[in-house]
Protein backbone atom coordinates (compact mmCIF):
# COMPACT_ATOMS: atom_id res chain seq x y z
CA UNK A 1 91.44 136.87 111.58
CA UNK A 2 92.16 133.30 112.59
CA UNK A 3 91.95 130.76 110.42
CA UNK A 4 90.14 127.84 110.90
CA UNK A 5 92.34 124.38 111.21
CA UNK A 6 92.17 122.21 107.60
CA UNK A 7 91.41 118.34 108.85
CA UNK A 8 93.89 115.92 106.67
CA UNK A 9 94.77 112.14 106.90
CA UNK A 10 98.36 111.10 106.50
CA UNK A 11 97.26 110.54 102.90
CA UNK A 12 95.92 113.61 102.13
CA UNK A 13 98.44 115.91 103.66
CA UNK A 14 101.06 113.42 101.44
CA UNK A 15 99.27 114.26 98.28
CA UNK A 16 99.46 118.10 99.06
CA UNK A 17 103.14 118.36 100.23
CA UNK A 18 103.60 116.55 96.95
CA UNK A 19 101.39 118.72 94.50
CA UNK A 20 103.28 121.48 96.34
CA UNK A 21 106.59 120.12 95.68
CA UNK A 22 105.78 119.46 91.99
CA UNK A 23 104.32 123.17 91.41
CA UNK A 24 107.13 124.44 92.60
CA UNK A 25 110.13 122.88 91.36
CA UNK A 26 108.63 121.51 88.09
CA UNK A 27 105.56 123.78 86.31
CA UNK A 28 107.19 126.90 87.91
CA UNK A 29 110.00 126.17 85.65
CA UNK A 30 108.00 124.86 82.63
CA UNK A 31 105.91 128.30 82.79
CA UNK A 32 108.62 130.49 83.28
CA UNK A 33 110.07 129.23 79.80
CA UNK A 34 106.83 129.23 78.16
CA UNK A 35 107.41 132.56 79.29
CA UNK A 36 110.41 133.50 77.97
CA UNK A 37 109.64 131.85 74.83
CA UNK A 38 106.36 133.90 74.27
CA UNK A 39 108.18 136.74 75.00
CA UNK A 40 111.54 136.39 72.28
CA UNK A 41 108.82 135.05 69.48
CA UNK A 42 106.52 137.95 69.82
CA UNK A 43 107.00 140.63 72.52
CA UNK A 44 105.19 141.32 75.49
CA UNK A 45 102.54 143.46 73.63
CA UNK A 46 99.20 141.56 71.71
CA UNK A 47 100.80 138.76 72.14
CA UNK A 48 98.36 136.06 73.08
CA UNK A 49 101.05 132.96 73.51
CA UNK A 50 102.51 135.63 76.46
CA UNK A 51 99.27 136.51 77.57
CA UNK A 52 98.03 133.00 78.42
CA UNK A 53 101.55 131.88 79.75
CA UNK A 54 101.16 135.16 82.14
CA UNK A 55 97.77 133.80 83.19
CA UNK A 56 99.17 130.25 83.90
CA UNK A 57 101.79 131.64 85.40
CA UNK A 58 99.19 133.33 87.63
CA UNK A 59 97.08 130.29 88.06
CA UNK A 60 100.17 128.34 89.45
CA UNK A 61 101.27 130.87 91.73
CA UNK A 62 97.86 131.16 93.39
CA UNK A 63 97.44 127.40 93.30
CA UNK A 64 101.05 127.52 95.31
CA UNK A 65 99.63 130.26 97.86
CA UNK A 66 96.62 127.90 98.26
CA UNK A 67 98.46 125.18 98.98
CA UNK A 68 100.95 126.83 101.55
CA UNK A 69 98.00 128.06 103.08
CA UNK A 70 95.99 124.76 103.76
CA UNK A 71 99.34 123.17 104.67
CA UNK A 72 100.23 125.84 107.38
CA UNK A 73 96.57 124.95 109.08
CA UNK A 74 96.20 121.33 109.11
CA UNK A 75 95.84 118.91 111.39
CA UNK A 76 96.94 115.93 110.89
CA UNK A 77 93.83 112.99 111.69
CA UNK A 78 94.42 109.81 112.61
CA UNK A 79 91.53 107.01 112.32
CA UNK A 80 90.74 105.33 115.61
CA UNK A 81 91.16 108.56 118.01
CA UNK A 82 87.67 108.45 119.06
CA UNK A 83 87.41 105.07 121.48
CA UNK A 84 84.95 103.51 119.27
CA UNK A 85 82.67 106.31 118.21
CA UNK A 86 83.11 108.21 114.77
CA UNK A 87 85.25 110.83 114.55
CA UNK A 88 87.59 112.46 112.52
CA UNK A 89 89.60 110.21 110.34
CA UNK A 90 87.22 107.43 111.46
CA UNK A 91 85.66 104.70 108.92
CA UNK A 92 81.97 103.98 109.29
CA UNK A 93 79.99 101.35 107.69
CA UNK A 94 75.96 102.37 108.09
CA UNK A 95 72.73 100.73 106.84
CA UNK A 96 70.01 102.99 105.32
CA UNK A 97 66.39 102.85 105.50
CA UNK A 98 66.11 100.58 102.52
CA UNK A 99 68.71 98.02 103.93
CA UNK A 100 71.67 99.61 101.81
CA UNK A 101 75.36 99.90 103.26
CA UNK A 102 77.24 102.67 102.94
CA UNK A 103 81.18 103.24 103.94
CA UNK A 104 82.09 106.50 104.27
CA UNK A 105 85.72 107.85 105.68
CA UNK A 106 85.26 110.92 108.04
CA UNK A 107 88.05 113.08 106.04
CA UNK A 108 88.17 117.30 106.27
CA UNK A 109 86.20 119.38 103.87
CA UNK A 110 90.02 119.45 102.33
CA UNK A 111 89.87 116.21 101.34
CA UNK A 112 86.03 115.14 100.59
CA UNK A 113 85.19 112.66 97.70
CA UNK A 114 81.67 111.83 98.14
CA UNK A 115 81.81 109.55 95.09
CA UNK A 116 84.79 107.62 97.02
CA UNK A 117 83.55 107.41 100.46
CA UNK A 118 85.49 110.45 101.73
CA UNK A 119 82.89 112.56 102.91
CA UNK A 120 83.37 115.82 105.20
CA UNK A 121 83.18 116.37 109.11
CA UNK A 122 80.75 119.40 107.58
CA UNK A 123 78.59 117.72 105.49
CA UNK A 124 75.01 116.83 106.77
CA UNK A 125 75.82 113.40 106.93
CA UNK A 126 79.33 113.15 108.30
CA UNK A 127 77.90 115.64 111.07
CA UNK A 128 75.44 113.76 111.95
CA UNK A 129 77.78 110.37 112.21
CA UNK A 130 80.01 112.19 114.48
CA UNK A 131 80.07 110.63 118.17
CA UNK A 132 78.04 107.88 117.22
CA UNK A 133 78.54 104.36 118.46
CA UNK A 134 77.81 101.23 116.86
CA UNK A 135 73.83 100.74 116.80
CA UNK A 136 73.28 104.38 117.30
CA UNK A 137 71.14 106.09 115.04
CA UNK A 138 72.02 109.53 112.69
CA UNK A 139 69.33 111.59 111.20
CA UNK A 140 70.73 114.11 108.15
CA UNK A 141 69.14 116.70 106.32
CA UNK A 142 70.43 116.44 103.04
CA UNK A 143 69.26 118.15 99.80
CA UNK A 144 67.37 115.08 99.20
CA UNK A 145 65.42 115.33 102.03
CA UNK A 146 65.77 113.59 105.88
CA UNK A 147 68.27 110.38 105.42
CA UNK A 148 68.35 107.87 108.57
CA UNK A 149 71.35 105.69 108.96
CA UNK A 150 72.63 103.16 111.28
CA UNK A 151 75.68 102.48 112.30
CA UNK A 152 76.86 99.09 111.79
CA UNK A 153 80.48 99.66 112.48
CA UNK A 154 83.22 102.26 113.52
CA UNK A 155 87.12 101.33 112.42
């Protein structure tokens, strides 16, 4: 099965690489000794200081595989790659149908953060925005119902 490429700005693959970094060199360690210290105090067996160091143990390694994962599929973005329309990686100042602005980052579903701007290529809106010019206007079905915006401006 192929897997599908993971969008990421220079930022966001940086923040990765370096939550990577830190799970593995740093709370790999830390866990392993909570480990071993769970284990001398009290066993292995109905011991619950083992059992929950086994299950973060477990948590970081899949948070690890995760990470090596997304990292092996990405693609790095770059804003500006679209000759003036929106695209990935793209910032887009819009107007709404009540005269309010909105700036929103076109970022991969990787790195969303509706509440900062960063919304996803997938999301009703950011699909909508994408290949739009300046002036143009996007229509979105969102869970609140149709939203119309115009765009004011591409960077």
């Amino acid at each position: 099965m192929t897997q599908r490429p993971i969008y990421l700005t220079e930022e966001g693959l940086k923040k990765y690489q370096e939550e990577l970094e830190f799970l593995r060199t740093v709370r790999r360690r830390e866990v392993a000794e909570a480990l071993k210290r769970a284990a001398e105090v009290g066993g292995t067996v109905d011991n619950a200081e083992y059992e929950a160091a086994k299950r973060e143990q477990a948590r970081v390694e899949g948070r690890i595989l995760e990470l090596e994962n997304l990292l092996k599929t990405a693609l790095l973005i770059a804003p500006g790659q679209a000759g003036g329309a929106v695209g990935m990686g793209s910032t887009v100042v819009v107007e709404d149908q009540h005269g309010r602005r909105f700036t929103y980052q076109i970022v991969g579903s990787a790195e969303a953060e509706p509440a900062k701007g960063k919304i996803s290529n997938e999301s009703p809106i950011g699909r909508a925005l994408l290949g739009l010019r300046p002036g143009d206007i996007a229509q979105a079905q969102t869970p609140g119902g149709v939203v119309r915006l115009k765009v004011l401006e591409v960077r």
